[in-house]
Protein backbone atom coordinates (compact mmCIF):
# COMPACT_ATOMS: atom_id res chain seq x y z
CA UNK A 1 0.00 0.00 0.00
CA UNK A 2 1.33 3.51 -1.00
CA UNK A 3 0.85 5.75 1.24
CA UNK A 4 0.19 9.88 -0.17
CA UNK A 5 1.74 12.74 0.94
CA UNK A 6 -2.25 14.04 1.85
CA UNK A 7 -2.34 10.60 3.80
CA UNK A 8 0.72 11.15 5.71
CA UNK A 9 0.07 14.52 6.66
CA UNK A 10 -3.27 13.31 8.03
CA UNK A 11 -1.84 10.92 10.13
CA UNK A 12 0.86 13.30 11.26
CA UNK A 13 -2.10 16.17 12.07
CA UNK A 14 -3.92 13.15 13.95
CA UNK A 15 -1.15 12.46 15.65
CA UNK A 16 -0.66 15.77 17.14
CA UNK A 17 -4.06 16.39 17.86
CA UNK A 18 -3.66 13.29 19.83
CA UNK A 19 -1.29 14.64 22.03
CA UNK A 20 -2.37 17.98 22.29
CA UNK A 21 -5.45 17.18 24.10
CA UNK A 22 -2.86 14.93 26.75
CA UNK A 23 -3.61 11.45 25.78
CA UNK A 24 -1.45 9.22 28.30
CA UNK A 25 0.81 6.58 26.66
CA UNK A 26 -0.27 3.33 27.63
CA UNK A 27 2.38 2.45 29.74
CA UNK A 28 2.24 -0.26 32.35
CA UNK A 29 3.57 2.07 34.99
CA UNK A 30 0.60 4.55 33.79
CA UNK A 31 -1.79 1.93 33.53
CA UNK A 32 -0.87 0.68 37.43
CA UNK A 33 -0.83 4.39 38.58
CA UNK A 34 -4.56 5.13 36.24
CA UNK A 35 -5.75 1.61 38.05
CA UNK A 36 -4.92 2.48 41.78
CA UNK A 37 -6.40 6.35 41.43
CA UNK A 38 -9.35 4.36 39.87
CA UNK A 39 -9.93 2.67 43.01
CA UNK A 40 -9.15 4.86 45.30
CA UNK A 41 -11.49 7.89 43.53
CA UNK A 42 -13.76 7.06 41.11
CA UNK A 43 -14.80 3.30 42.12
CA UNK A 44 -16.97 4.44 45.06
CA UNK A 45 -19.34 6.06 42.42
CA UNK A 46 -18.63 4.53 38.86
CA UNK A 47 -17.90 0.33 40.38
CA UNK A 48 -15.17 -1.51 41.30
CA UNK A 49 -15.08 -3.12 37.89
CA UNK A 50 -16.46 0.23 36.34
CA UNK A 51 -19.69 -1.21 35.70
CA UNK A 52 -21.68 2.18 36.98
CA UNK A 53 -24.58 2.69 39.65
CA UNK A 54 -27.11 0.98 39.20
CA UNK A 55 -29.96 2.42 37.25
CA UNK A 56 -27.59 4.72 36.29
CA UNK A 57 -29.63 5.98 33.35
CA UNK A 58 -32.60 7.08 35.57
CA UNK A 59 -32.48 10.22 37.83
CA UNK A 60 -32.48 9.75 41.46
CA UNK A 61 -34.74 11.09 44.08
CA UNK A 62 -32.29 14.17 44.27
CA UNK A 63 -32.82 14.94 40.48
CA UNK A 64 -29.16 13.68 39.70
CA UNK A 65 -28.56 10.86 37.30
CA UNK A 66 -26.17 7.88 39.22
CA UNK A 67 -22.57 7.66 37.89
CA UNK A 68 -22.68 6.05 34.55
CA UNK A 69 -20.17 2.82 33.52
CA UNK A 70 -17.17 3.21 32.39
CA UNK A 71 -16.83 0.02 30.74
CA UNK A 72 -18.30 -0.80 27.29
CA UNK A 73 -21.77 -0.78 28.49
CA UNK A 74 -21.05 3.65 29.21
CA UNK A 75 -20.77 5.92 26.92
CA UNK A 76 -17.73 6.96 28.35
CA UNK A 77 -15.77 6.16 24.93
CA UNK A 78 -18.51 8.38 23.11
CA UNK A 79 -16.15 11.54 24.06
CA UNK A 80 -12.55 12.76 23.04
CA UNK A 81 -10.18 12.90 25.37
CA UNK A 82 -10.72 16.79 25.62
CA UNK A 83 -13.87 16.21 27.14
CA UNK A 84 -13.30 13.39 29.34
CA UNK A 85 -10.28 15.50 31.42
CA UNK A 86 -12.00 18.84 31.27
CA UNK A 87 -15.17 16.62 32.85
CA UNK A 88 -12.99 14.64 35.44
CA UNK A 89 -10.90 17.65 36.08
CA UNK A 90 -13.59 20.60 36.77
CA UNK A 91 -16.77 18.72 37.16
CA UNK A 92 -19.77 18.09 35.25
CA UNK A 93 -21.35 20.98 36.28
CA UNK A 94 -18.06 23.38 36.31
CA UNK A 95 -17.26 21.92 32.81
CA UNK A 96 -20.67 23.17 31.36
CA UNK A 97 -20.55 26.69 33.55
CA UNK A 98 -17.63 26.96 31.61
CA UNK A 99 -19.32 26.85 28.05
CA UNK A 100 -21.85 29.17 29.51
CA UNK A 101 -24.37 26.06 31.04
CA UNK A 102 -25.27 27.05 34.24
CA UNK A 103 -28.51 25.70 34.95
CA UNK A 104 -27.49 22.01 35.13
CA UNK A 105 -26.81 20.04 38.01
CA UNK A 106 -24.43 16.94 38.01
CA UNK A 107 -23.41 15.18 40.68
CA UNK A 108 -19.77 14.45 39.33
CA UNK A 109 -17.46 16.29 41.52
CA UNK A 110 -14.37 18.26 40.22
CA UNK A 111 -10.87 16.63 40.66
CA UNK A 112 -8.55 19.56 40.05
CA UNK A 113 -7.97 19.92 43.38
CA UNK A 114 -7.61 16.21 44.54
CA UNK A 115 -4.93 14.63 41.26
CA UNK A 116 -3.33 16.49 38.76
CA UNK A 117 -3.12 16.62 35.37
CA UNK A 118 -1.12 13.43 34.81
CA UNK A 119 -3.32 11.82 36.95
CA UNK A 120 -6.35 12.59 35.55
CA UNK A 121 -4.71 11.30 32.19
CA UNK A 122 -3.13 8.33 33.80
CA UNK A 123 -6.79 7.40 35.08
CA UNK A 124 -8.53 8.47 31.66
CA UNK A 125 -5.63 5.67 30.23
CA UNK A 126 -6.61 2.92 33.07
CA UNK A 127 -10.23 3.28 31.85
CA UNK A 128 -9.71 2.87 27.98
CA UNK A 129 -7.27 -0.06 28.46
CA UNK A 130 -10.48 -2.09 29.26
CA UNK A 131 -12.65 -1.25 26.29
CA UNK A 132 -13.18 -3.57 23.72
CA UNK A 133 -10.73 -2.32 20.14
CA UNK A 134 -13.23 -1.10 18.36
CA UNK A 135 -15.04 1.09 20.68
CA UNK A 136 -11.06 2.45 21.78
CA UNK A 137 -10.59 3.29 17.81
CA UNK A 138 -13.83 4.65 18.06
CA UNK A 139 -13.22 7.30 21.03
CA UNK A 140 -9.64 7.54 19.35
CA UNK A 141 -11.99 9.13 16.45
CA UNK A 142 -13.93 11.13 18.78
CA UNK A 143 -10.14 12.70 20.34
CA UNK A 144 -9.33 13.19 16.76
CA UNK A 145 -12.34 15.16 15.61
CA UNK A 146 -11.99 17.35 18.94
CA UNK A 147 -8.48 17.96 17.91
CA UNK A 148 -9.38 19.04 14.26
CA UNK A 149 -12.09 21.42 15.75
CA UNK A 150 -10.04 23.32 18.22
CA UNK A 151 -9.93 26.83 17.13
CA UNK A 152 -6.14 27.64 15.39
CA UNK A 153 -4.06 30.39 16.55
């Protein structure tokens, strides 16, 4: 297969969009580090084995809709990695207050305080490793299209 110069350049722009948005290599070490913050911060709500509250798709009594899976049954892999930090790291609602949503309540809880940046990524990396190929290649789309629509300076 020949590959064109259009072709590489695609895969070279991907590429970069790819890391621009802080995707964590899929490192053992990361993958370890992504597995213990997993369990230690985000299993309480979204499952040991990320499996989600249950009845996660209905709201509560409070109004809130229970933590959603992170495995393949979620739609966790629905979002590019741009999305999936900015949520873990501000919040559901502080994500959306920052796109100008303020009248929405989420009961995800901001973690820019509590892990940082690498962190966040190392967990974001712990969760993917599960998924199924096709649903990471998907999401890998998803990172890619965010990266292609981030406004150029």
């Amino acid at each position: 297969m020949r590959l064109t110069a259009r072709a590489i350049v695609a895969a070279i722009g991907a590429i970069a969009g790819w890391l621009l948005v802080g995707q964590a290599t899929l490192a053992s070490d990361d993958l370890a580090q992504g597995a213990a913050l997993y369990a230690e911060h985000c299993a309480s709500c979204h499952g040991k084995n990320l499996e989600g509250a249950p009845d996660w798709r209905r709201q509560g009594a409070d109004g809130l809709y229970p933590a959603p899976p992170h495995d393949e049954t979620g739609h966790t892999w629905h979002h590019g990695d741009r999305m999936l930090f900015d949520y873990t790291k501000l919040g559901g609602e502080g994500l959306l207050a920052a796109r100008g949503i303020t009248n929405f309540e989420s009961g995800m809880p901001g973690f820019a305080e509590i892990l940082t940046d690498d962190e966040i990524r190392d967990v974001l990396a712990f969760i993917k490793s599960t998924w199924p190929e096709p649903l990471r290649n998907h999401q890998e789309d998803m990172t890619r299209h965010e990266a292609e629509s981030l406004p150029r300076e």
